[in-house]
C-alpha atoms as a PDB file:
ATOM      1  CA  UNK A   1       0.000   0.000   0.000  1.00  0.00           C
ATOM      2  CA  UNK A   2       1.603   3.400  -0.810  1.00  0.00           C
ATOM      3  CA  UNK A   3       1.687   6.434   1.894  1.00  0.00           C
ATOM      4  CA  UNK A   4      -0.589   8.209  -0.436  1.00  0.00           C
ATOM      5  CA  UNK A   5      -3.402   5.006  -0.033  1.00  0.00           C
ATOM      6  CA  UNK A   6      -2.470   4.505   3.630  1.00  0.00           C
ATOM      7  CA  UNK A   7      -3.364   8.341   4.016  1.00  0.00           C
ATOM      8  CA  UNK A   8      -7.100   7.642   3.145  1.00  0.00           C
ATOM      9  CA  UNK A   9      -7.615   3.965   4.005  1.00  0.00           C
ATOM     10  CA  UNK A  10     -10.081   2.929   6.202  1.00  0.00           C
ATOM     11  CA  UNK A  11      -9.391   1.611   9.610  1.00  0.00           C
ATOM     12  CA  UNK A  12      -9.364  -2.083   8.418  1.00  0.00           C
ATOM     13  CA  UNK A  13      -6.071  -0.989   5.871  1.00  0.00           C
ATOM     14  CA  UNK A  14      -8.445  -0.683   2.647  1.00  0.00           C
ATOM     15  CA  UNK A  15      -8.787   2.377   1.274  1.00  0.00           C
ATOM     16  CA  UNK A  16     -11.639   4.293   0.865  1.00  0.00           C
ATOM     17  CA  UNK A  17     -11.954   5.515  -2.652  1.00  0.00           C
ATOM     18  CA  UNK A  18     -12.643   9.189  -1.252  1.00  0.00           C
ATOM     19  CA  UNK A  19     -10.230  11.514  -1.281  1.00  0.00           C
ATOM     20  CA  UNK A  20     -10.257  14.826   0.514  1.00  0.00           C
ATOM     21  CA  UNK A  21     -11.871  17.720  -0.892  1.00  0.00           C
ATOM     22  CA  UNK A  22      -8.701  19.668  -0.557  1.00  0.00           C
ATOM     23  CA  UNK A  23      -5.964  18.355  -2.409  1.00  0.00           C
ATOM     24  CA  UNK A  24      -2.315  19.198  -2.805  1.00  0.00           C
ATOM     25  CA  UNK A  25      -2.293  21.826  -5.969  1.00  0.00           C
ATOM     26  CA  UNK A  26      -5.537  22.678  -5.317  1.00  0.00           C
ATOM     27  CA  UNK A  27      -6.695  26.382  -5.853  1.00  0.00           C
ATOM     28  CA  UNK A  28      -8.461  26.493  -2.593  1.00  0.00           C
ATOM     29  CA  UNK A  29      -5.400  25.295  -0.268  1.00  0.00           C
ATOM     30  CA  UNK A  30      -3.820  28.039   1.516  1.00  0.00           C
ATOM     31  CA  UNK A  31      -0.821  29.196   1.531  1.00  0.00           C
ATOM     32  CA  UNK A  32       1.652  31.828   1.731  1.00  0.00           C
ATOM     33  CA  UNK A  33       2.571  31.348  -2.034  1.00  0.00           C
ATOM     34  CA  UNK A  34       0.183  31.850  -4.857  1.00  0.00           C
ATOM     35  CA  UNK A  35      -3.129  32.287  -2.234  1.00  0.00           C
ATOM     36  CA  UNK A  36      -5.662  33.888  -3.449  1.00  0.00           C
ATOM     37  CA  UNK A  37      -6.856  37.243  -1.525  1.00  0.00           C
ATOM     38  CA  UNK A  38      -9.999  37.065   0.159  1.00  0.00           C
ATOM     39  CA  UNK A  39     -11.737  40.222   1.521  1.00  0.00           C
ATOM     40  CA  UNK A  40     -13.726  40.515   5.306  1.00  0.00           C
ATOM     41  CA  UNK A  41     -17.323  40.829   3.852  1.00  0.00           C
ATOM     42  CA  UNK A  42     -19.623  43.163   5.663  1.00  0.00           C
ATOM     43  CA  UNK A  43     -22.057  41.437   7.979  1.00  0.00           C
ATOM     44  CA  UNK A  44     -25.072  40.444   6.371  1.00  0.00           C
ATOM     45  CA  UNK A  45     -23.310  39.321   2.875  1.00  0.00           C
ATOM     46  CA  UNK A  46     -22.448  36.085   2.777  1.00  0.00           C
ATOM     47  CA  UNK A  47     -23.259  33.702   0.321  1.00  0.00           C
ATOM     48  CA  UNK A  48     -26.460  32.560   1.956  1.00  0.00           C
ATOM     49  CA  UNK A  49     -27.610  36.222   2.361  1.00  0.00           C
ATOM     50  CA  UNK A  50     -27.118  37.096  -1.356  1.00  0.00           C
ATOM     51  CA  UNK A  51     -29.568  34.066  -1.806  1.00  0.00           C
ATOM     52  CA  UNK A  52     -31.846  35.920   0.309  1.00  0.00           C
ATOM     53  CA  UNK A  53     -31.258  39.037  -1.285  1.00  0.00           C
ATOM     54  CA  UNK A  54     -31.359  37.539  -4.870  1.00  0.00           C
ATOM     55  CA  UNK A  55     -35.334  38.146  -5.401  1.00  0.00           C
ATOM     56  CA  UNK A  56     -35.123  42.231  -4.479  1.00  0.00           C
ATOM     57  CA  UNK A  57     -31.829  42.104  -6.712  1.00  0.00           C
ATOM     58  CA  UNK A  58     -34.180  40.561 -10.015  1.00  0.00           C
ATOM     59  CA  UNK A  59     -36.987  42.584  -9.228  1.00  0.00           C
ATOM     60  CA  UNK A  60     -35.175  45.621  -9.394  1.00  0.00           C
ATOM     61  CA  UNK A  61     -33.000  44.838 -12.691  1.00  0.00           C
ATOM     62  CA  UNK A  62     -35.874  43.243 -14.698  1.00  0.00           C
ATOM     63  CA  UNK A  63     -37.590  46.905 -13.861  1.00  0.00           C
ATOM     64  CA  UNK A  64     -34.670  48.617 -15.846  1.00  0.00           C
ATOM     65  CA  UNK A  65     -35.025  46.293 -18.651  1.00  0.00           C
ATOM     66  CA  UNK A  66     -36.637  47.539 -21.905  1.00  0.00           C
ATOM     67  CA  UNK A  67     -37.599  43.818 -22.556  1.00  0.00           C
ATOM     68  CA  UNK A  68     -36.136  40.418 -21.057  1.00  0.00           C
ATOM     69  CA  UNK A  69     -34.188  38.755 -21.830  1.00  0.00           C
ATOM     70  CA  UNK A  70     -32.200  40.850 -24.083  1.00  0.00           C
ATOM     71  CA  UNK A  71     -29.699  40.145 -27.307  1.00  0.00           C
ATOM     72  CA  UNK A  72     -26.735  42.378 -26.175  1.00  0.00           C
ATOM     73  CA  UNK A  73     -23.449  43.159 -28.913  1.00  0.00           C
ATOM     74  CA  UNK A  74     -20.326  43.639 -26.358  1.00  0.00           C
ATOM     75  CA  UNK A  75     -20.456  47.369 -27.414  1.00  0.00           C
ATOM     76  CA  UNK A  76     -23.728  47.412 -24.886  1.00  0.00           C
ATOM     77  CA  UNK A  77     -22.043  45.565 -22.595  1.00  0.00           C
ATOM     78  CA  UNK A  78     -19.332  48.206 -22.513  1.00  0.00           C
ATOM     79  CA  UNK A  79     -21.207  50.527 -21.132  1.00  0.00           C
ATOM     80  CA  UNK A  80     -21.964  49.146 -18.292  1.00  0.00           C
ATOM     81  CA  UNK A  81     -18.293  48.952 -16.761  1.00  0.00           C
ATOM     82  CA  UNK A  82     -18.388  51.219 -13.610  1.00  0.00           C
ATOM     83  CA  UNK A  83     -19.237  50.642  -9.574  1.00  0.00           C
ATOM     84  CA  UNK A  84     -22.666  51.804  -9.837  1.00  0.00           C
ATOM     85  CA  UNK A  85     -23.886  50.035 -13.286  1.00  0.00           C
ATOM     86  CA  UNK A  86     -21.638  47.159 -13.202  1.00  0.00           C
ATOM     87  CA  UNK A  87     -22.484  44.498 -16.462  1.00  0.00           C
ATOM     88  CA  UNK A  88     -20.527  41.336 -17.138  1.00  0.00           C
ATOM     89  CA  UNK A  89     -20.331  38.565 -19.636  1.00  0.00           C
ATOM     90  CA  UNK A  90     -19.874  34.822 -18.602  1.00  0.00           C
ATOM     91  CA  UNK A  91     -20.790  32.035 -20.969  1.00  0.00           C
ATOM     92  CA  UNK A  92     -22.437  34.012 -23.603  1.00  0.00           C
ATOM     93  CA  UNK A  93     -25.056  35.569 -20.879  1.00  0.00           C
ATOM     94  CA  UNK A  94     -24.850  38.868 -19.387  1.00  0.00           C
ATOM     95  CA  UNK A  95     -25.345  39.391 -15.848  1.00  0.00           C
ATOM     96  CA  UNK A  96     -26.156  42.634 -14.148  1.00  0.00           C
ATOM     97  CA  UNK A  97     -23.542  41.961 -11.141  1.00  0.00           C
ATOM     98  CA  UNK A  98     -24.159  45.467  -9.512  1.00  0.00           C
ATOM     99  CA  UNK A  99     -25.918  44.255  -6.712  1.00  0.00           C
ATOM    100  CA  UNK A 100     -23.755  41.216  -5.913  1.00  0.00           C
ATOM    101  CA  UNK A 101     -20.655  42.908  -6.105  1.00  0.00           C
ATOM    102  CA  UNK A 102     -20.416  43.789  -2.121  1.00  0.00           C
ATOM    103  CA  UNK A 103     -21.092  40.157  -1.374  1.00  0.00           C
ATOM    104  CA  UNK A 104     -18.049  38.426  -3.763  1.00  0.00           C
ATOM    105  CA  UNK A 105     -15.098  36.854  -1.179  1.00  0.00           C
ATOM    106  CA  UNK A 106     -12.669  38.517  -3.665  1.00  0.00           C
ATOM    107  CA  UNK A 107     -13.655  41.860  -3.039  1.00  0.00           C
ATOM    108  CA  UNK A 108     -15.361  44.538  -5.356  1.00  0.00           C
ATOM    109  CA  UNK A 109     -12.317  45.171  -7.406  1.00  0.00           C
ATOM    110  CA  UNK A 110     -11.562  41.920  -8.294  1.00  0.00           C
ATOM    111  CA  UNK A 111     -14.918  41.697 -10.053  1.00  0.00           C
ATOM    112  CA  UNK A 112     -14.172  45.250 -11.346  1.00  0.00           C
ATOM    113  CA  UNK A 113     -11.638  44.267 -13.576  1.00  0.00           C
ATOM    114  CA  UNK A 114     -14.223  42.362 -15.802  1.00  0.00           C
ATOM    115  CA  UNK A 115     -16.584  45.219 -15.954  1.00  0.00           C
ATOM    116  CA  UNK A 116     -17.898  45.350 -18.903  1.00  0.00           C
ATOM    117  CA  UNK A 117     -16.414  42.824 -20.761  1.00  0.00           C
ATOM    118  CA  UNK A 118     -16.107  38.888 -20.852  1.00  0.00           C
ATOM    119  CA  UNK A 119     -15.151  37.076 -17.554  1.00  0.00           C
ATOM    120  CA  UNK A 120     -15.406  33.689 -18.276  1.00  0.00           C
ATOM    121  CA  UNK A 121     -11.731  33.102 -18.351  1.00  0.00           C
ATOM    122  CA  UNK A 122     -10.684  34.976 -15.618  1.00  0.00           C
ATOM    123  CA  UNK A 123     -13.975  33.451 -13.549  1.00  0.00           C
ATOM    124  CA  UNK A 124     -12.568  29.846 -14.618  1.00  0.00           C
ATOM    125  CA  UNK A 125      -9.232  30.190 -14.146  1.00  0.00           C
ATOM    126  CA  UNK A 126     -10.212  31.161 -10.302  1.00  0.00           C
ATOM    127  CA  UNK A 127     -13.088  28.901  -9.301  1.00  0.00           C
ATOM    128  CA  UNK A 128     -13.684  26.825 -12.018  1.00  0.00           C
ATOM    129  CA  UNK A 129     -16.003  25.069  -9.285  1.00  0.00           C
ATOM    130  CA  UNK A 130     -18.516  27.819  -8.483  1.00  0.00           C
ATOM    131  CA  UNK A 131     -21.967  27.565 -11.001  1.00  0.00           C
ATOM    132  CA  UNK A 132     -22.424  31.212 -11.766  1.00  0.00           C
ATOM    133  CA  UNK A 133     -25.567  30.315 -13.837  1.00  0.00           C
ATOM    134  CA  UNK A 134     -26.850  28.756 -10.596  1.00  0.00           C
ATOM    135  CA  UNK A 135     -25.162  31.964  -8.092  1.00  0.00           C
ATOM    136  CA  UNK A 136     -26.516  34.838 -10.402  1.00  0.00           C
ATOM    137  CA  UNK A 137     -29.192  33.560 -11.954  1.00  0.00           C
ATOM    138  CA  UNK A 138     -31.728  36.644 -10.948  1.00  0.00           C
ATOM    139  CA  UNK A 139     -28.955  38.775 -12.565  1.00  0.00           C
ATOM    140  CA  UNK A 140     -29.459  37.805 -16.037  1.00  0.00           C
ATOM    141  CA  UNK A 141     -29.822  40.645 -18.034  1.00  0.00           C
ATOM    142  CA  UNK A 142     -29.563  38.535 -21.516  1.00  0.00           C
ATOM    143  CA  UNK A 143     -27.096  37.154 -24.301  1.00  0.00           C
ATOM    144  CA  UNK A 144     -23.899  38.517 -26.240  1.00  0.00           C
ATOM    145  CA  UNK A 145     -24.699  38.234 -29.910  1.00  0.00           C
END
């Protein structure tokens, strides 16, 4: 049996088949090196209150909308690139992310950078994990043409 197997075996010496959810390499572990930064959210926005918050948040960008969903070019998208009107493309759909932005671990510049443009590869390369269909779902504004 090799240390690796011995690390997860069960108490009778087989192993498991389950394997912790962090693992060495992983983009969650921390460490000095390479960690990602993480910002001290504000009480009252954490992930399970955005889900509370989620309903006001669609309510109030469906409002704006001149119809729903909408076919967007990435010149509209543009112009929605700033702190208080904050727009961004993942996957084709575009999200209306100003109301979430206060509740994202990374902080509000992080998500800043993307403003207005296409975020899928930065969102993948940093939690490739995360279903943002699922997480903004009442942010959907439309699609990029």
């Amino acid at each position: 049996m090799s240390d690796r197997t011995r690390e997860f075996a069960r108490p009778s010496g087989r192993p498991s088949g389950r394997m912790p959810f962090l693992t060495a390499g992983s983009p969650q572990m921390v460490s000095n090196r390479g960690a990602r930064e993480k910002v001290v959210l504000a009480p009252g926005h954490s992930a399970v209150d955005w889900e509370a918050r989620k309903r006001e948040e669609t309510k109030r960008i469906r409002s704006r909308l001149p119809q729903f969903p909408m076919r967007l070019r990435k010149e509209d998208v543009k112009l929605h690139a700033s702190r208080d009107d904050c727009w961004v493309s993942l996957g084709g759909k575009v999200y209306d992310i100003t109301g979430y932005l206060d509740y994202h671990p990374g902080g509000v510049d992080k998500l800043l950078l993307v403003a207005g443009k296409d975020g899928t590869a930065m969102f993948n390369r940093y939690h490739p994990w995360v279903n943002f269909e699922r997480m903004l779902d009442g942010c959907l504004v439309g699609f990029v043409l």
